[in-house]
PDB file of N, CA and C in Angstrom:
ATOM      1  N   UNK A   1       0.850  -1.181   0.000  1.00  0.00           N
ATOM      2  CA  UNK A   1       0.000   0.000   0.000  1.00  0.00           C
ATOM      3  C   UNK A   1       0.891   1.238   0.000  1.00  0.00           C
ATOM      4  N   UNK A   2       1.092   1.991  -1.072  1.00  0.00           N
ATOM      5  CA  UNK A   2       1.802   3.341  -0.977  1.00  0.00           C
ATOM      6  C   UNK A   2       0.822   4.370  -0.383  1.00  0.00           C
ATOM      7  N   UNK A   3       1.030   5.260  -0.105  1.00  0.00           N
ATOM      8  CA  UNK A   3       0.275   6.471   0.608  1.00  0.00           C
ATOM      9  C   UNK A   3       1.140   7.583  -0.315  1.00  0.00           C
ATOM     10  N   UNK A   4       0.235   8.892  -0.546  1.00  0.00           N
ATOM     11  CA  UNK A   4       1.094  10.148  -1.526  1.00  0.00           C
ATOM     12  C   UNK A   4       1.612  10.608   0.028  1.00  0.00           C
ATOM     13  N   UNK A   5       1.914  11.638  -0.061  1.00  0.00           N
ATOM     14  CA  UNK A   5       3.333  12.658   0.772  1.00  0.00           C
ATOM     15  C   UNK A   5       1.795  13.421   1.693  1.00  0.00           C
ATOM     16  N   UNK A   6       0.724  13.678   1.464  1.00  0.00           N
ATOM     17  CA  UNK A   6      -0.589  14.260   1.819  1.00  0.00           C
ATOM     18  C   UNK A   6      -1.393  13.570   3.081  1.00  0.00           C
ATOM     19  N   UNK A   7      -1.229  12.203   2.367  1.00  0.00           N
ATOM     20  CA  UNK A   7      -2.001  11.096   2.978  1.00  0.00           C
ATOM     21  C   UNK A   7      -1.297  11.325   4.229  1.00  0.00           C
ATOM     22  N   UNK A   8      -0.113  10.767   4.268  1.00  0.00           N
ATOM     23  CA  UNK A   8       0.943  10.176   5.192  1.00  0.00           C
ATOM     24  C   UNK A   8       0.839  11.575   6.015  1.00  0.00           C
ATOM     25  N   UNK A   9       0.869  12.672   5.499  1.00  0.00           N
ATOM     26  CA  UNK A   9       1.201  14.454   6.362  1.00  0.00           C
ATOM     27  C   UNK A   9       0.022  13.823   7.434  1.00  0.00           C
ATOM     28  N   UNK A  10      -1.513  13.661   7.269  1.00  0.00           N
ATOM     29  CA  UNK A  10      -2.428  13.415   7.321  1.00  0.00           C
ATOM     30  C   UNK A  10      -2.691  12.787   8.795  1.00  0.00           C
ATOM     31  N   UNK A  11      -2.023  11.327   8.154  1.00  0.00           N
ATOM     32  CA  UNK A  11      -1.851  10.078   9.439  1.00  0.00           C
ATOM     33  C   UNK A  11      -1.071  10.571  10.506  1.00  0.00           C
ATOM     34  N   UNK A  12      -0.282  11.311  10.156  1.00  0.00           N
ATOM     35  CA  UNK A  12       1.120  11.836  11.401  1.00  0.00           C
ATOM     36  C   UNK A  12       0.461  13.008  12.158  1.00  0.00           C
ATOM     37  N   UNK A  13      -1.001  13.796  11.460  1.00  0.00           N
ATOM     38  CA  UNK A  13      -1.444  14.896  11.931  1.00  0.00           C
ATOM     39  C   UNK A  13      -2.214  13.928  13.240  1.00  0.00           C
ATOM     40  N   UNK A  14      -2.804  12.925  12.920  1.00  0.00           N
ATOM     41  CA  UNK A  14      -3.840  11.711  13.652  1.00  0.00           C
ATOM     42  C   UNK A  14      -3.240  11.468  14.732  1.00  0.00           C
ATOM     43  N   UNK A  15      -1.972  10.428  14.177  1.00  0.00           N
ATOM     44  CA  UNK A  15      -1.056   9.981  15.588  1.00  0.00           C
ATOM     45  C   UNK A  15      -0.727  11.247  16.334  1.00  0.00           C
ATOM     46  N   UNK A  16      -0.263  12.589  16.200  1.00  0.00           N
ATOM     47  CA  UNK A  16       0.395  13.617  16.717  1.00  0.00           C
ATOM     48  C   UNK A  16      -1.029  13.668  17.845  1.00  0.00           C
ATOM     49  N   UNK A  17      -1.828  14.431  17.139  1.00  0.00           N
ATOM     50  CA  UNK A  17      -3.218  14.431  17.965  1.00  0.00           C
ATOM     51  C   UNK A  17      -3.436  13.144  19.202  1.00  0.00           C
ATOM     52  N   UNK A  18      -3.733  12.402  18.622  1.00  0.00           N
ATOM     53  CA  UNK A  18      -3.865  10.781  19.430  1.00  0.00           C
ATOM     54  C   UNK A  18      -2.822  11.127  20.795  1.00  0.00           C
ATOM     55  N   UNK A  19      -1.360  11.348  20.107  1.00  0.00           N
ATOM     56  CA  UNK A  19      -0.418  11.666  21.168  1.00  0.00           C
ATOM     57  C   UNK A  19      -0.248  12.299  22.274  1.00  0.00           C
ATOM     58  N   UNK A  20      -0.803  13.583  21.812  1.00  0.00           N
ATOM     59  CA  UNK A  20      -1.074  14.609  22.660  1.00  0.00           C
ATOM     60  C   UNK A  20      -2.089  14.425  24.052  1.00  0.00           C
ATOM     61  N   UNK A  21      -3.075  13.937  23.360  1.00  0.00           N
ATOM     62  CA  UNK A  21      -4.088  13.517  24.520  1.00  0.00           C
ATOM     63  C   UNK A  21      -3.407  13.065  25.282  1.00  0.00           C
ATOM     64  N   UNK A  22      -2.414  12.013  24.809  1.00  0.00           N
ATOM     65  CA  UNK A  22      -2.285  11.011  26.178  1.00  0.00           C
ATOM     66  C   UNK A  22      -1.082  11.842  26.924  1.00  0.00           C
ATOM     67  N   UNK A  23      -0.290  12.586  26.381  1.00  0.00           N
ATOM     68  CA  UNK A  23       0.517  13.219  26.644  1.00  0.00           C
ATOM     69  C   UNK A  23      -0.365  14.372  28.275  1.00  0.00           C
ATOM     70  N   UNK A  24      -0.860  14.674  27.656  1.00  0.00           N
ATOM     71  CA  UNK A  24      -1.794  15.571  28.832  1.00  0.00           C
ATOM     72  C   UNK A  24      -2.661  14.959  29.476  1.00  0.00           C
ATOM     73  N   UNK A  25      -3.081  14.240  29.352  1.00  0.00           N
ATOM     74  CA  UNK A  25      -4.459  13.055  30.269  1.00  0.00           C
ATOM     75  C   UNK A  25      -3.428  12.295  31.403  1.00  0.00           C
ATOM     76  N   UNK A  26      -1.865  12.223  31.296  1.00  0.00           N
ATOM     77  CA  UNK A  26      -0.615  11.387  32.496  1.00  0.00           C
ATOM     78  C   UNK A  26       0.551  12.653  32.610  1.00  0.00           C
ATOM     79  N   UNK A  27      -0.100  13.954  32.104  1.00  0.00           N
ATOM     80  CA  UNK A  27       1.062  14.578  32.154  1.00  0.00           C
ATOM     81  C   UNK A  27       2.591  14.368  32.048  1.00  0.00           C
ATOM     82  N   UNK A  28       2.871  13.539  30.933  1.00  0.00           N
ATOM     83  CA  UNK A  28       4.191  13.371  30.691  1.00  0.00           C
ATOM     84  C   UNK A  28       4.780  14.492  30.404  1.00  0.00           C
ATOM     85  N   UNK A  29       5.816  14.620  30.934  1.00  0.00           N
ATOM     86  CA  UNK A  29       7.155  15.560  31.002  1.00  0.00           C
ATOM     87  C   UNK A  29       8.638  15.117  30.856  1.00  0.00           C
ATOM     88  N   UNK A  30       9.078  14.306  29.988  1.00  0.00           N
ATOM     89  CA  UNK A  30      10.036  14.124  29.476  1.00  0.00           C
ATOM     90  C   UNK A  30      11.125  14.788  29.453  1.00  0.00           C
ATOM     91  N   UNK A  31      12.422  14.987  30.488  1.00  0.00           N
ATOM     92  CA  UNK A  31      13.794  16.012  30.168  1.00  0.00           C
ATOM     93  C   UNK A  31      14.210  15.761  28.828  1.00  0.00           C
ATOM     94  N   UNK A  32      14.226  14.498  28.006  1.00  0.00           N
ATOM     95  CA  UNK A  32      14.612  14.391  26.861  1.00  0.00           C
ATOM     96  C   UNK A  32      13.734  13.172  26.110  1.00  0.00           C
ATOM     97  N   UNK A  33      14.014  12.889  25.059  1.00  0.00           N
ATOM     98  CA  UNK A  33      13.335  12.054  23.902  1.00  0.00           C
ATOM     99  C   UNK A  33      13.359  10.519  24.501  1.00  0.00           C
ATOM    100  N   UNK A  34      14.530  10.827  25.181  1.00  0.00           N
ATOM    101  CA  UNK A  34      14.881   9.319  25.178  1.00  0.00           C
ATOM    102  C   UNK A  34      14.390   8.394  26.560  1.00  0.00           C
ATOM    103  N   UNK A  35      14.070   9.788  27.725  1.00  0.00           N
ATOM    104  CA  UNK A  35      13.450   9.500  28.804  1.00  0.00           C
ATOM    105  C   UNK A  35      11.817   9.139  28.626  1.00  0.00           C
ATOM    106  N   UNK A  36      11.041   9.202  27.522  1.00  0.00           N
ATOM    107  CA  UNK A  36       9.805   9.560  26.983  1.00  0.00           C
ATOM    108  C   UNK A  36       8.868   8.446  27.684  1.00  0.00           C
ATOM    109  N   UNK A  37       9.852   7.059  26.753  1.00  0.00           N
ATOM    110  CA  UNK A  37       9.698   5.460  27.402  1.00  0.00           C
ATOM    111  C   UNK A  37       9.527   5.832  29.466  1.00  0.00           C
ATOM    112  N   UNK A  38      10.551   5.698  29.403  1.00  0.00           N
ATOM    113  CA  UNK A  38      10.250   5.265  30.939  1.00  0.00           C
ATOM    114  C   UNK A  38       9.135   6.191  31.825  1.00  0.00           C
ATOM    115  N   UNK A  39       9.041   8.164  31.389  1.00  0.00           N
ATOM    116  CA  UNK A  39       8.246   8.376  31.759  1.00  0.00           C
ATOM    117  C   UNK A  39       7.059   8.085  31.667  1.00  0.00           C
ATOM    118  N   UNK A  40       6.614   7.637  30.781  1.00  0.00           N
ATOM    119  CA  UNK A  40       5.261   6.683  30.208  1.00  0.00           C
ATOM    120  C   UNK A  40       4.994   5.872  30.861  1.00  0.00           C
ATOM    121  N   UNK A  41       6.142   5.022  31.011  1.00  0.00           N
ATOM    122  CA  UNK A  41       5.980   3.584  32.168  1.00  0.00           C
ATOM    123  C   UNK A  41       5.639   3.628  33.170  1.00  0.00           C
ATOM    124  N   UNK A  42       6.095   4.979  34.230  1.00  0.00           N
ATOM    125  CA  UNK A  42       6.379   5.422  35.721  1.00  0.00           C
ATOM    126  C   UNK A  42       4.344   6.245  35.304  1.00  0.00           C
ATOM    127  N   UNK A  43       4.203   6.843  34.740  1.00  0.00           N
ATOM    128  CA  UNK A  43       2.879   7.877  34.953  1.00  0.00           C
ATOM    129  C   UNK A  43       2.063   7.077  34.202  1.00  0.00           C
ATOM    130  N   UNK A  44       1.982   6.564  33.048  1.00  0.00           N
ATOM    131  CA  UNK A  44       0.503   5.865  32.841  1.00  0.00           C
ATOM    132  C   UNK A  44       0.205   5.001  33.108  1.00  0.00           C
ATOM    133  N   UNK A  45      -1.064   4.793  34.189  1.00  0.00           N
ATOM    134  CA  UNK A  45      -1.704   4.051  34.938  1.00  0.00           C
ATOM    135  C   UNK A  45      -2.479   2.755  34.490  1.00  0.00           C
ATOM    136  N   UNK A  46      -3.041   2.972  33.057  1.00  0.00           N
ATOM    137  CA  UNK A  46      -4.567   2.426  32.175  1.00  0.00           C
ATOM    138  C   UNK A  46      -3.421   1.702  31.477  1.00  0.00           C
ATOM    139  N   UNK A  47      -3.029   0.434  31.753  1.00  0.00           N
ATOM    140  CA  UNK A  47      -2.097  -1.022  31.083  1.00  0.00           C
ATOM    141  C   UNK A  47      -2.520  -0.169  28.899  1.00  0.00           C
ATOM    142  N   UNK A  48      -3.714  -0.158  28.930  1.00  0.00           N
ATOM    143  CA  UNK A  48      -4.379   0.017  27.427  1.00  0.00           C
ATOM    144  C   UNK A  48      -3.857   0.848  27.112  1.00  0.00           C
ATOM    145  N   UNK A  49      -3.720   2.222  28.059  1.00  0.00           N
ATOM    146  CA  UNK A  49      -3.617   3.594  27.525  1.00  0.00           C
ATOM    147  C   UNK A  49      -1.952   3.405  26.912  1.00  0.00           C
ATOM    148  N   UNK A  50      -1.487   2.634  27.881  1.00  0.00           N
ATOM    149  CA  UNK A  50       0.371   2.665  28.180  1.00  0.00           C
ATOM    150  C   UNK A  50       0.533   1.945  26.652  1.00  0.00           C
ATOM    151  N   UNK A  51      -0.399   0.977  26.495  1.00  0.00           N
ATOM    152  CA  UNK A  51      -0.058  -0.035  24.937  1.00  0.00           C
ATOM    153  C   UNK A  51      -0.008   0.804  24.113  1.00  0.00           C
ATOM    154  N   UNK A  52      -1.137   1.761  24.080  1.00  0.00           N
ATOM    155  CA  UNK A  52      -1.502   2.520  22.905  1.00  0.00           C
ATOM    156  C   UNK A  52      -0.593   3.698  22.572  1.00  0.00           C
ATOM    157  N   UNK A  53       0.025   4.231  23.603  1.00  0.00           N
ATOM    158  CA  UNK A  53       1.076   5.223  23.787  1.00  0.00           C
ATOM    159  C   UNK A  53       2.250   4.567  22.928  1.00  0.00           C
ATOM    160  N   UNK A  54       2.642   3.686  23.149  1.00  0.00           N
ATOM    161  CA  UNK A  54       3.882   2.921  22.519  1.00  0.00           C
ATOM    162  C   UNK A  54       3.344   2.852  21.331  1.00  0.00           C
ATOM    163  N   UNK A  55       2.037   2.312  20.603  1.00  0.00           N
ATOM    164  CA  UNK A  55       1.316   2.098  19.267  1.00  0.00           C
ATOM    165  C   UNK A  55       2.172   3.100  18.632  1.00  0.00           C
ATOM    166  N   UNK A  56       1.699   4.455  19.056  1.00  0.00           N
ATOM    167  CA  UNK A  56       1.637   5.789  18.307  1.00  0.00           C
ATOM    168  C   UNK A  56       2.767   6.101  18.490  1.00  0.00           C
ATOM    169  N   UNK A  57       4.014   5.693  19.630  1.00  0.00           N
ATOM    170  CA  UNK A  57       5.069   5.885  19.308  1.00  0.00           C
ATOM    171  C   UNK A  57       5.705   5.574  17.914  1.00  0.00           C
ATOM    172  N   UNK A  58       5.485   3.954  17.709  1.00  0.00           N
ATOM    173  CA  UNK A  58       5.996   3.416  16.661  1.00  0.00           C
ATOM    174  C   UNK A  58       5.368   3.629  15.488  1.00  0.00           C
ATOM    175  N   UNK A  59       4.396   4.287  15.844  1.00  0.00           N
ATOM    176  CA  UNK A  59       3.243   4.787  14.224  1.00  0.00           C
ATOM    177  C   UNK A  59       3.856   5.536  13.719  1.00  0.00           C
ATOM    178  N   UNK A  60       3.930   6.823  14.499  1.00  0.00           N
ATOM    179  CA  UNK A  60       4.465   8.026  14.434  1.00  0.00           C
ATOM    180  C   UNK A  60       6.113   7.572  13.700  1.00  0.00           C
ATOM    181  N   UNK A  61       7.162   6.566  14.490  1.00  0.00           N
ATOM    182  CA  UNK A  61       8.333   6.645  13.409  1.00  0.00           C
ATOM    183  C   UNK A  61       8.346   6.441  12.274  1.00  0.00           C
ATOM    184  N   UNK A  62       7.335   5.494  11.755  1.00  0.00           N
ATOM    185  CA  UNK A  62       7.190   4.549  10.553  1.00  0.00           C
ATOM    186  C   UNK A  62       6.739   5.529   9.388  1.00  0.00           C
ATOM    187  N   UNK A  63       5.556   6.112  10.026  1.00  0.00           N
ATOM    188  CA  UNK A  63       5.093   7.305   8.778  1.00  0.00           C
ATOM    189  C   UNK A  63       5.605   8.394   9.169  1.00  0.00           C
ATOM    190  N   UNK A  64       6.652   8.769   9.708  1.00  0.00           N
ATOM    191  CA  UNK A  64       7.936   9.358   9.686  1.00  0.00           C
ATOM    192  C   UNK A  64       9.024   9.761   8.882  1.00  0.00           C
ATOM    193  N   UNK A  65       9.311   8.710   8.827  1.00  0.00           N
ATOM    194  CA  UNK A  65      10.816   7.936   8.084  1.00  0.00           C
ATOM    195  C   UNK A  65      10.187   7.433   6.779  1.00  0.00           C
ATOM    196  N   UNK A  66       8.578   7.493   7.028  1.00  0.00           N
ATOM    197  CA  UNK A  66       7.968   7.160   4.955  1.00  0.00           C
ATOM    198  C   UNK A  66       7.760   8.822   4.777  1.00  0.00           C
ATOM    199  N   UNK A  67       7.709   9.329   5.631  1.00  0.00           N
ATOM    200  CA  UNK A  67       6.968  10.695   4.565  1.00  0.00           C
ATOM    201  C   UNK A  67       8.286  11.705   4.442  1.00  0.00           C
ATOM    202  N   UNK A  68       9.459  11.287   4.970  1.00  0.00           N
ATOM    203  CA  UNK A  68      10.530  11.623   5.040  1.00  0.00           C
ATOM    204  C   UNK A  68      11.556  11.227   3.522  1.00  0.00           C
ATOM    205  N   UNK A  69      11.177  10.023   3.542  1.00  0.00           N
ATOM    206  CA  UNK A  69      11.543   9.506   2.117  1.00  0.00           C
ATOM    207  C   UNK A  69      11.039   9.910   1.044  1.00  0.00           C
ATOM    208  N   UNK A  70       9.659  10.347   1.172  1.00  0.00           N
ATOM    209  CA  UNK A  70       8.602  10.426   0.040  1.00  0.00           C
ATOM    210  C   UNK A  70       9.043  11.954  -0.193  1.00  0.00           C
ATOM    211  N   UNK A  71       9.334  13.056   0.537  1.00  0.00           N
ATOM    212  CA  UNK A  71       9.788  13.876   0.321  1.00  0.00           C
ATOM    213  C   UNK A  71      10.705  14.250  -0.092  1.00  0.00           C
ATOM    214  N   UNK A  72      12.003  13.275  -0.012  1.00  0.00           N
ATOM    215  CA  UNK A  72      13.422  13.026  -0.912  1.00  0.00           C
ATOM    216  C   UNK A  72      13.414  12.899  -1.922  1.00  0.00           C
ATOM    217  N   UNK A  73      12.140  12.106  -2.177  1.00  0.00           N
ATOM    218  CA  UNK A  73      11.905  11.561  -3.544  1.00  0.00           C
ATOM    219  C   UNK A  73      11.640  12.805  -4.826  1.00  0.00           C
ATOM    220  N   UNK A  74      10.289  13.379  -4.190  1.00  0.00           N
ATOM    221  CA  UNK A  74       9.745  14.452  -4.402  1.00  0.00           C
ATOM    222  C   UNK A  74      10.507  15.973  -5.036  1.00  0.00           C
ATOM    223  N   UNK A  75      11.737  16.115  -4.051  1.00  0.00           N
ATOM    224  CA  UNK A  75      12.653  16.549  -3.858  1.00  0.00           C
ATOM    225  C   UNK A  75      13.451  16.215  -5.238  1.00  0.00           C
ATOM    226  N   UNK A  76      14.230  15.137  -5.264  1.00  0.00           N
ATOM    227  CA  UNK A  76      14.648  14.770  -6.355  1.00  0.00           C
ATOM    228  C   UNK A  76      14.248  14.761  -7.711  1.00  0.00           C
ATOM    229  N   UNK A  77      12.817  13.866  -7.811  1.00  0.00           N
ATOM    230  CA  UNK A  77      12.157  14.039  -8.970  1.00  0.00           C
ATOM    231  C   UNK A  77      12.002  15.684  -9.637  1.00  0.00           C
ATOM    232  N   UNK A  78      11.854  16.866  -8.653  1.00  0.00           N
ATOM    233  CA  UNK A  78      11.638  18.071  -9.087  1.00  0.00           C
ATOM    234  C   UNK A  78      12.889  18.679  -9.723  1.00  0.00           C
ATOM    235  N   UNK A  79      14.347  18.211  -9.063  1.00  0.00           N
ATOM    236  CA  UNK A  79      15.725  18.388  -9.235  1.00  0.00           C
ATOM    237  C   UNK A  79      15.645  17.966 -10.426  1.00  0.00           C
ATOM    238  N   UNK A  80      15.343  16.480 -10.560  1.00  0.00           N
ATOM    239  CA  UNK A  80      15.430  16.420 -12.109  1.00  0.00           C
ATOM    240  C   UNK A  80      14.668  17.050 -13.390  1.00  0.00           C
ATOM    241  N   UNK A  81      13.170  17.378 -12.781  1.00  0.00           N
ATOM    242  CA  UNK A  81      12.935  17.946 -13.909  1.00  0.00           C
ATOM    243  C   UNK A  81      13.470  19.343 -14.096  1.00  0.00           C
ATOM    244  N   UNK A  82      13.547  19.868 -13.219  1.00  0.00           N
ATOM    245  CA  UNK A  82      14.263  21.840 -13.518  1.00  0.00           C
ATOM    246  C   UNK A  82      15.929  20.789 -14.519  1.00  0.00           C
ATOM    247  N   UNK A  83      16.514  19.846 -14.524  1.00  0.00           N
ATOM    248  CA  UNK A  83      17.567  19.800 -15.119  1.00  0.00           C
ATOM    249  C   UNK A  83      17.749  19.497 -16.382  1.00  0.00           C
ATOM    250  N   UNK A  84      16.269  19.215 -17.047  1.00  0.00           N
ATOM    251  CA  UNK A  84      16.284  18.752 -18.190  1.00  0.00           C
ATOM    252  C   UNK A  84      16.327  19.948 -19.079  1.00  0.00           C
ATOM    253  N   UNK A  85      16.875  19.622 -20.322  1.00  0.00           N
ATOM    254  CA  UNK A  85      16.982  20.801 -21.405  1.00  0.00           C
ATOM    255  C   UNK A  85      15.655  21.310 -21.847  1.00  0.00           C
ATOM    256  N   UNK A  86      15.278  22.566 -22.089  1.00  0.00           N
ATOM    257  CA  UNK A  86      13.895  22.277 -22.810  1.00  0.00           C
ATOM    258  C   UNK A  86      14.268  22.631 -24.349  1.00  0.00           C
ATOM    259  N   UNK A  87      13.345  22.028 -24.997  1.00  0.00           N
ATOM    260  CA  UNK A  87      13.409  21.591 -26.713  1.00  0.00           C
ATOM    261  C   UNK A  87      12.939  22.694 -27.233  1.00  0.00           C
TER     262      UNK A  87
END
């Protein structure tokens, strides 16, 4: 299943949202990115909520690192056309 560069903006707007809630519903406060995990672990209470937090963690990288690519692409493909001669 490909997704355009729109779609994917789209899904990441979803998970971001999704995120947030839970972000403010356990008040996570994270000193850094990498503390994110364990503060999650230590403050959310709801076993479901804690699953779903991790979900959207890993959602969030995946259509990440795709809409990240898709934009390279994008990127490129445009590079090439400004390089072609015109006739």
């Amino acid at each position: 299943m490909a997704l355009s560069y729109s779609e994917t903006r789209k899904k990441l707007d979803q998970i971001t949202a999704e995120m947030l809630g839970l972000i403010r519903k356990y008040d996570l406060d994270a000193a850094s990115p990498f503390d994110v995990i364990e503060v999650a672990r230590t403050k959310i209470s709801d076993q479901n909520d804690y699953i779903r937090f991790l979900e959207l963690s890993l959602e969030g990288r995946i259509y990440g690192e795709y809409g990240d690519a898709l934009q390279k692409q994008i990127d490129e493909e445009a590079k090439a056309q400004q390089a072609k001669p015109l006739n």
